[in-house]
Protein backbone atom coordinates (compact mmCIF):
# COMPACT_ATOMS: atom_id res chain seq x y z
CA UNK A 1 5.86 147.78 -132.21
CA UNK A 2 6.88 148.09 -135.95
CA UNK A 3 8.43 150.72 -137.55
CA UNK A 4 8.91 151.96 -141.06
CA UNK A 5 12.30 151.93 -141.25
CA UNK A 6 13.92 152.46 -144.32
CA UNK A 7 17.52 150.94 -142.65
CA UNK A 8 15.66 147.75 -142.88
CA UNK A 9 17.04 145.25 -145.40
CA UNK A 10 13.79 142.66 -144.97
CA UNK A 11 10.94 141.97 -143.24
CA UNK A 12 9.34 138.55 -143.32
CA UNK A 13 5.57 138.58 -141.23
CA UNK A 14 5.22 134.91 -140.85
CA UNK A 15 2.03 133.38 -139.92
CA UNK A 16 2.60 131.54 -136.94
CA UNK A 17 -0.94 130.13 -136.88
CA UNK A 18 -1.20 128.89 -140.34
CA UNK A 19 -0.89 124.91 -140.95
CA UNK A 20 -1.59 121.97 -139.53
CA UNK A 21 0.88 121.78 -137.15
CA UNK A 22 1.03 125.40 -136.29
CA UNK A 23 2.34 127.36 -134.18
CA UNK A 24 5.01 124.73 -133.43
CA UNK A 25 6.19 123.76 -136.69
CA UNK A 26 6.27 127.85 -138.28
CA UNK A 27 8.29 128.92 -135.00
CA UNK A 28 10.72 126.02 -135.52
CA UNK A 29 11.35 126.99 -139.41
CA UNK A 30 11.01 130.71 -138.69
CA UNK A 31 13.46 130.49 -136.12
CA UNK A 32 16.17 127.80 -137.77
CA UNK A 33 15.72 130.49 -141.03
CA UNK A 34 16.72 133.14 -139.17
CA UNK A 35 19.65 131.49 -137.22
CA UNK A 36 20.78 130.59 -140.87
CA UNK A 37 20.47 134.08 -142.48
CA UNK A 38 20.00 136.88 -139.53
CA UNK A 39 19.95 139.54 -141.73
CA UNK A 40 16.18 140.21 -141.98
CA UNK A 41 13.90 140.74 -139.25
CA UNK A 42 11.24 138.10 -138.74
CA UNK A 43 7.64 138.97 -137.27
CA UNK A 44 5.35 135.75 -136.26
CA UNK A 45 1.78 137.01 -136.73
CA UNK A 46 -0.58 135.39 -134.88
CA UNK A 47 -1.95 134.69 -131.23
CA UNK A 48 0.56 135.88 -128.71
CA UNK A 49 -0.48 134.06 -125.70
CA UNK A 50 -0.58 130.56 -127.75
CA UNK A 51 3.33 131.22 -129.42
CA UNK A 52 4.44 132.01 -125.93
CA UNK A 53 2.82 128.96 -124.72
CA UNK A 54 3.97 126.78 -127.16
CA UNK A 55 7.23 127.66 -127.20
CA UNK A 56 7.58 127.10 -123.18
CA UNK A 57 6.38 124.17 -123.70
CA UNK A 58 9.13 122.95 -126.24
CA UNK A 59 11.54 124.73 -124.44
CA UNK A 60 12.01 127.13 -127.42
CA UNK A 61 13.80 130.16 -126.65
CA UNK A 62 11.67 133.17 -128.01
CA UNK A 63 11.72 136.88 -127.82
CA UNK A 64 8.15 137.79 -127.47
CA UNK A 65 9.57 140.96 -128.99
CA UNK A 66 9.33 139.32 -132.36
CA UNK A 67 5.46 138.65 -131.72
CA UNK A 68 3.07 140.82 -133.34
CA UNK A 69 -0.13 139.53 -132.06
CA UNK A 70 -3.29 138.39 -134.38
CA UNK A 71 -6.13 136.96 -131.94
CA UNK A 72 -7.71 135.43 -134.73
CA UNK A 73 -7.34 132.22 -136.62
CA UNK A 74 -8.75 130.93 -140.29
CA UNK A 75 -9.45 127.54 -139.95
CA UNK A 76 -8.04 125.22 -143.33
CA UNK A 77 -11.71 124.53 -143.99
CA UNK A 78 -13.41 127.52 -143.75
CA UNK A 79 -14.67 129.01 -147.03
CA UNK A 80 -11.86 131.91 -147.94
CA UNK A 81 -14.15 134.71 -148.24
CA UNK A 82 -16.88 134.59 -145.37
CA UNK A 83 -13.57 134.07 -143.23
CA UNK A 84 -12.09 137.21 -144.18
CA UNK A 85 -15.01 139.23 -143.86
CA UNK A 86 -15.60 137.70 -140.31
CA UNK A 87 -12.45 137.62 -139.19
CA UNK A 88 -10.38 140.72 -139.20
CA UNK A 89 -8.07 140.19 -136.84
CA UNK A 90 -6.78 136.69 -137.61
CA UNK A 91 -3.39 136.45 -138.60
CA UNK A 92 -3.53 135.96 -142.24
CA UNK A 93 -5.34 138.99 -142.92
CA UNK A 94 -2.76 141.14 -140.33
CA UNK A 95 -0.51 139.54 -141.86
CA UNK A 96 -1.25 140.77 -145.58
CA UNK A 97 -2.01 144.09 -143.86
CA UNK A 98 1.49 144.39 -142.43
CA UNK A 99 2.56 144.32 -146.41
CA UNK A 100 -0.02 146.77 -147.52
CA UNK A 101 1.05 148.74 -145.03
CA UNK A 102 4.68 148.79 -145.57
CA UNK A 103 5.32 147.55 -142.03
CA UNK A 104 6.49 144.47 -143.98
CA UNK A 105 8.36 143.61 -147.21
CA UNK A 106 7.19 139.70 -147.51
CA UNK A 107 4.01 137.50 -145.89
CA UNK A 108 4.34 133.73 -145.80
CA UNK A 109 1.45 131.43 -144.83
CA UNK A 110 1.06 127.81 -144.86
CA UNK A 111 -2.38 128.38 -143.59
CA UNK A 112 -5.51 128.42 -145.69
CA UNK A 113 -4.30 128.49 -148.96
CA UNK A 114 -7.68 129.75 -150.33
CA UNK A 115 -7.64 132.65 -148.19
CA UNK A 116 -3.80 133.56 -148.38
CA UNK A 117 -4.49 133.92 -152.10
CA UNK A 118 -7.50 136.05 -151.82
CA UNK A 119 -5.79 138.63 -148.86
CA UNK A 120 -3.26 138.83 -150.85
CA UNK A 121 -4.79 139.53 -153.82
CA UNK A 122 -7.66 142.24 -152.20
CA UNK A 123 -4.85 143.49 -149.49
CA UNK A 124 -2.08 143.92 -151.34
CA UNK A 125 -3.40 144.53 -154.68
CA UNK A 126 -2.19 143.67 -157.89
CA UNK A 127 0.78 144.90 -159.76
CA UNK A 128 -0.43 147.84 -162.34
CA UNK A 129 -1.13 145.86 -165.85
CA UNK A 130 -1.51 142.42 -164.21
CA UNK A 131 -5.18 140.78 -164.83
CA UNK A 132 -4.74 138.19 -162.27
CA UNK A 133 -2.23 136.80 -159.64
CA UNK A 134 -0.77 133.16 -160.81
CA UNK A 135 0.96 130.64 -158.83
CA UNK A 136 3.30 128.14 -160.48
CA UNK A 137 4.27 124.47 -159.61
CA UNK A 138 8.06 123.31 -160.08
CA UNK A 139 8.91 119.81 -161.31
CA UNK A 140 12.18 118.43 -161.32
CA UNK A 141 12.92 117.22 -165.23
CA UNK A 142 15.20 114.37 -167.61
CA UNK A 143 17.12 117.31 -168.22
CA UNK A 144 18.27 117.94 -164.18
CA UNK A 145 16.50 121.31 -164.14
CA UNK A 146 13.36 122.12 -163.43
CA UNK A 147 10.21 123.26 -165.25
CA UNK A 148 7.51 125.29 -163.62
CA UNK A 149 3.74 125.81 -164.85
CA UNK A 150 1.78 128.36 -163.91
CA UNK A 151 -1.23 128.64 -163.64
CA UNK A 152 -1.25 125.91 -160.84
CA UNK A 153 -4.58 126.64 -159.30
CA UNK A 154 -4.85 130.30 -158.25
CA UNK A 155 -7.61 131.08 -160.65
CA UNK A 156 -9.63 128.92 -163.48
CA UNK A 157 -11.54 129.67 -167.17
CA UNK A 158 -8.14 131.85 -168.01
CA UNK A 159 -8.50 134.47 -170.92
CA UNK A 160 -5.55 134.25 -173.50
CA UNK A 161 -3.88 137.61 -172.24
CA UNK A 162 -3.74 135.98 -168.24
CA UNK A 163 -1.40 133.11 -169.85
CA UNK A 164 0.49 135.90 -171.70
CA UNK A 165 0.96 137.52 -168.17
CA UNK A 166 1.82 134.48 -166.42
CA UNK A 167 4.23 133.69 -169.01
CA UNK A 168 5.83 137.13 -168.51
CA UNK A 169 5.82 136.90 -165.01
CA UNK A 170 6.83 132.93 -165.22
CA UNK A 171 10.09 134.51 -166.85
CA UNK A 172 11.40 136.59 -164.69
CA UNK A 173 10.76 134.21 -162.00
CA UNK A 174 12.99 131.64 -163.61
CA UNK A 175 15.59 134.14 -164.89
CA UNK A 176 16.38 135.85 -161.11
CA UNK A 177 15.43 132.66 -158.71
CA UNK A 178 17.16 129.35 -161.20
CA UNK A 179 19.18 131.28 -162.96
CA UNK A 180 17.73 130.68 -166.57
CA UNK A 181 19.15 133.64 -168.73
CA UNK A 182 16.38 133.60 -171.19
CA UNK A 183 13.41 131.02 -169.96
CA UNK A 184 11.78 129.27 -172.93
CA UNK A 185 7.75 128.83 -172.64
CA UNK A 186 5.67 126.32 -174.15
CA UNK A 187 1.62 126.20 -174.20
CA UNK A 188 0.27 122.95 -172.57
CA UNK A 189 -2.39 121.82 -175.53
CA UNK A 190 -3.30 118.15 -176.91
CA UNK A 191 -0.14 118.60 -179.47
CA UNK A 192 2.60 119.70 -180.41
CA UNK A 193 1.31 120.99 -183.90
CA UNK A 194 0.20 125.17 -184.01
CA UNK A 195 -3.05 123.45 -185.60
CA UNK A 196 -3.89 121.71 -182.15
CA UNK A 197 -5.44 122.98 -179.34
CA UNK A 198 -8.49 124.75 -178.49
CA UNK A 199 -9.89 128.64 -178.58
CA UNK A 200 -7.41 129.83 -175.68
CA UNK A 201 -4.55 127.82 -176.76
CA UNK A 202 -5.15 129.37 -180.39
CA UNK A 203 -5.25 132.47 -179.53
CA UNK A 204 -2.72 132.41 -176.57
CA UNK A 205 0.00 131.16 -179.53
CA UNK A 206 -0.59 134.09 -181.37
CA UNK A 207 -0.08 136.59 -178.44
CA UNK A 208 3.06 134.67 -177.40
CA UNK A 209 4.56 134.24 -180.94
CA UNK A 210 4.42 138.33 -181.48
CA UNK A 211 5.76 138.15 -178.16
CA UNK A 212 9.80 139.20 -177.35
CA UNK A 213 9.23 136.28 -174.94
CA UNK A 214 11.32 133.38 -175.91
CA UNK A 215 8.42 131.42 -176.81
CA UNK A 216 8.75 127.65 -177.70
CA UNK A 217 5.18 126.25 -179.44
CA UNK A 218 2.97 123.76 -178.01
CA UNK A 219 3.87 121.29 -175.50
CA UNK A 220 2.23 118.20 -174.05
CA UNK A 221 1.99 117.15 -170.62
CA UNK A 222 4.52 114.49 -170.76
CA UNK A 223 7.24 117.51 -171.80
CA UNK A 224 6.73 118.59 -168.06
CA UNK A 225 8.74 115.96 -166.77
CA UNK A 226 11.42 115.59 -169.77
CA UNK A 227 11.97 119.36 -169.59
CA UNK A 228 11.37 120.44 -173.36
CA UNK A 229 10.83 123.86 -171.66
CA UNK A 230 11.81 125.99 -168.73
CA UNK A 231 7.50 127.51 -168.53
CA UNK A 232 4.58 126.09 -169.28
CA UNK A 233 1.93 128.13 -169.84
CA UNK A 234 -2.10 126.71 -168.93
CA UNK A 235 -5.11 127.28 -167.50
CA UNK A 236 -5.21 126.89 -163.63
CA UNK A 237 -8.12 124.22 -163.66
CA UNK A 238 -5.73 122.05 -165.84
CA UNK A 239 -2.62 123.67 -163.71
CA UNK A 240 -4.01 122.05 -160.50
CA UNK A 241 -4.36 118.47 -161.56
CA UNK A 242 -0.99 118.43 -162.68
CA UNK A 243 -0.13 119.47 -160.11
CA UNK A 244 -2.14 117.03 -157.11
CA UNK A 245 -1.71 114.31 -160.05
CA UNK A 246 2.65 114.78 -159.56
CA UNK A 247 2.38 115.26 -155.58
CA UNK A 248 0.78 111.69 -155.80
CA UNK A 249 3.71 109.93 -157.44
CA UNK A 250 6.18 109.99 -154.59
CA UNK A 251 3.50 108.26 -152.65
CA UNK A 252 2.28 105.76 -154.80
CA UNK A 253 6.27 105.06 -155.91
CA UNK A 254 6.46 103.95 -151.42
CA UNK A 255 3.51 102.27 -151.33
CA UNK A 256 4.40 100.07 -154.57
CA UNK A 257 8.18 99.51 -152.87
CA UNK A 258 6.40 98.54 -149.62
CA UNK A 259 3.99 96.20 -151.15
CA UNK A 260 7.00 94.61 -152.95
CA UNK A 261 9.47 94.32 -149.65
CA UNK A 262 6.57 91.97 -147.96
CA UNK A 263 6.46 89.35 -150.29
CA UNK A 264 9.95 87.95 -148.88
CA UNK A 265 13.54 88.69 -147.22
CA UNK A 266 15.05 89.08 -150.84
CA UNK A 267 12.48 91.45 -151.62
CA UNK A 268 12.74 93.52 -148.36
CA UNK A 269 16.61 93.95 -149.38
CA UNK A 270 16.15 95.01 -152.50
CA UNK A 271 13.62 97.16 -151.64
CA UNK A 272 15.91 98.65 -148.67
CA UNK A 273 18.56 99.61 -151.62
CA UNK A 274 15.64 100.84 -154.47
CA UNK A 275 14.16 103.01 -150.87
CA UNK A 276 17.77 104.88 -150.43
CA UNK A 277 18.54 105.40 -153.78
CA UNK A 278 15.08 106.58 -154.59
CA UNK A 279 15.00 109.11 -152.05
CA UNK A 280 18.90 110.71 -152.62
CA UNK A 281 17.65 110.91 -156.48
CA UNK A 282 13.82 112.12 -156.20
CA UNK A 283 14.75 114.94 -153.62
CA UNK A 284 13.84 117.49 -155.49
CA UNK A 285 10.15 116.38 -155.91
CA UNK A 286 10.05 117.21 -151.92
CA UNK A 287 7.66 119.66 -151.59
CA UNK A 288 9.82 120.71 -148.44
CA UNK A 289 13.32 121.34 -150.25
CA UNK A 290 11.00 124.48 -151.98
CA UNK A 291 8.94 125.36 -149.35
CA UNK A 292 6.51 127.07 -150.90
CA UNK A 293 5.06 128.71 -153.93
CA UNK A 294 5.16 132.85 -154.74
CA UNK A 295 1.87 134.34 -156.13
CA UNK A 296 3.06 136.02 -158.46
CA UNK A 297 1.66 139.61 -159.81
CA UNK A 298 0.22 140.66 -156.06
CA UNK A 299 2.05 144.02 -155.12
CA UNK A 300 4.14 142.43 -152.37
CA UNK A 301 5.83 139.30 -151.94
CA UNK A 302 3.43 136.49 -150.53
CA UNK A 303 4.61 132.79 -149.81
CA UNK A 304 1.92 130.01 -149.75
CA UNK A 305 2.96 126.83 -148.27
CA UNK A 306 1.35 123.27 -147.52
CA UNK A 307 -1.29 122.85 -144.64
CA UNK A 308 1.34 120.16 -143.45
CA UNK A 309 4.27 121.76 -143.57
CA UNK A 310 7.15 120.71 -141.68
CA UNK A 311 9.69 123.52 -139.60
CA UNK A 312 12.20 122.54 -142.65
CA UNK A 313 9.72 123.61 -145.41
CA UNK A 314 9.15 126.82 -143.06
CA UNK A 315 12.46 127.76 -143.02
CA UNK A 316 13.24 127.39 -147.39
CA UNK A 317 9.46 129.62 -147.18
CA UNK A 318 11.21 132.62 -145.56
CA UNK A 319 14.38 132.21 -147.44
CA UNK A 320 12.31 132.27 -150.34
CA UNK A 321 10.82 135.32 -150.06
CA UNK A 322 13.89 136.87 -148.40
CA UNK A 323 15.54 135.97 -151.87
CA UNK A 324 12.94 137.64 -153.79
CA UNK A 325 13.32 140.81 -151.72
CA UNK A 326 16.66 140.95 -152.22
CA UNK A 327 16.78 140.41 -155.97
CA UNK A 328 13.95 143.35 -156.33
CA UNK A 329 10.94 140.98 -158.65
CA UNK A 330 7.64 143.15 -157.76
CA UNK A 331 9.96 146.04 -159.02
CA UNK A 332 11.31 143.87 -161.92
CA UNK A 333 7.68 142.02 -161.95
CA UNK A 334 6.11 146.04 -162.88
CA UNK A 335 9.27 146.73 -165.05
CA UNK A 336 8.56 143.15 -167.46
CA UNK A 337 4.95 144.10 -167.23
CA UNK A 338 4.81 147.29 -168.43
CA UNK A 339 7.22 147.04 -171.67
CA UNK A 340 5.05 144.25 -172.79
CA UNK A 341 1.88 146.73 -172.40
CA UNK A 342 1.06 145.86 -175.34
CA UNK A 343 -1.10 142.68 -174.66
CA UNK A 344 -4.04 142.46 -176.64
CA UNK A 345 -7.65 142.87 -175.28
CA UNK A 346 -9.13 141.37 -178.50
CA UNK A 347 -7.97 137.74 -177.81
């Protein structure tokens, strides 16, 4: 049973049935999060009888007590809203629900990512004065910082004023969670030149330029990587191959090592010392090390993680959103919002 209890610092529902490897992998990283950082109280959402299981199996020592039971599951390839609508009870939907509800301060999924983003969005509702949710993708830069862009997929065929919110909401992200004091945002367009672009970069400039956003210009894609800018601003259509398009490079960087290392001993050594290196330096382009990515402008905190997400990218999901609890954003999320009200509706 779950109170509302204001004595509570945080409460993280965690899908326990959401991913591929689910319900072992999300109890392992739920459980190694909270052994890390007790201070919160952790709910696994999902199918009480299969957790139980599943954790006797491994030898996992549980406390059913921390079960709050969803009998339901979405599968990772059913379409997002039919499975809502059918599926009431399944443990992304609860799990939103336990937000709504106040039952919970933060929901973190790494099941379908589809429907996390649409519970989230109809559940929990959207933060007054935000048009639409955005999620953002981090890179790791030249510069050893990173650079995020939002949109990364959680909506497409963007107005100019949604890029003006994501940028707002993009800042305060950066400010409280990397510690950038005053995040500077660029516009992903076909040049760097104000004269390049199309209709929603155009118009986009001009909303962020009479913005007190510390806005940067026009950026192109390869200033992603050598960090010209803390935020970049795009559609998510664009935002999403960017974003598949740099997941891809770790992989094709080991298959081109492994190619190399069986044309000959020599090779194979080299390719032993290129292997270590390369993974020490390229760390942070783990998807793991993150965890997961916030939607941003949903009225509640709301994690979305990879369908094969390991316990260790579990675990840096919780602490994620237990870190944006504790440093306030949906308050400071409204707060950015509303002073810059003044977004234009004739863009």
């Amino acid at each position: 049973m779950i109170e509302n209890q204001s004595d509570i610092k945080c409460r993280i529902a965690v899908d326990a049935m959401g991913g591929d490897y689910a319900p072992l992998n999300v109890i392992l990283g739920a459980l190694q999060a909270y052994n890390e950082s007790a201070d919160f109280e952790l709910i696994l959402v999902g199918n009480k009888e299969k957790i139980l299981q599943t954790a006797k199996q491994e030898k996992i020592e549980l406390d059913e007590n921390l079960i709050y039971h969803a009998p339901d599951v979405i599968g990772m390839d059913e379409t997002p809203v039919t499975a809502i609508k059918s599926k009431p009870e399944s443990s992304i939907v609860i799990g939103a629900k336990l937000v709504k509800e106040k039952k919970a301060d933060a929901f973190v999924s790494a099941g379908n990512t589809g429907a996390v983003m649409a519970v989230s969005t109809l559940i929990m509702g959207r933060i007054k004065g935000v048009s639409r949710p955005t999620i953002g993708a981090t890179f790791p830069t030249e510069k050893n910082k990173y650079c995020i862009v939002f949109d990364a997929g959680a909506s497409v065929d963007s107005k100019p004023q949604h890029l003006y919110e994501y940028a707002v909401l993009g800042s305060i992200f950066a400010r409280e969670i990397y510690g950038i004091p005053n995040p500077s945002i660029g516009i992903l367009s076909v040049g760097e030149e104000e004269s390049k672009g199309n209709e929603l970069v155009f118009s986009t400039y001009k909303l962020l330029k009479d913005s007190n956003l510390n806005f940067f210009g026009n950026v192109e894609g390869r200033d992603i990587l050598k960090g010209t800018v803390d935020i970049v601003v795009c559609d998510g259509f664009v935002g999403n191959i960017i974003l598949k398009f740099g997941e891809s490079v770790l992989s094709l960087l080991k298959t081109k090592i492994k190619n190399y290392a069986k044309k000959g001993l020599l090779n194979k050594l080299k390719a032993l010392v290129v292997k270590s290196v390369l993974k020490v330096s390229l760390k942070d382009m783990d998807y793991q090390y993150y965890g997961g990515v916030p939607l941003l402008g949903v009225n509640g905190i709301s994690i979305i993680g990879h369908g094969s997400s390991s316990p260790l990218a579990i675990k840096n999901m919780v602490l994620r959103a237990k870190e944006m609890y504790e440093k306030k954003l949906i308050q400071k999320f409204q707060e950015a919002i509303t002073q810059n009200a003044k977004i234009s509706q004739t863009y």
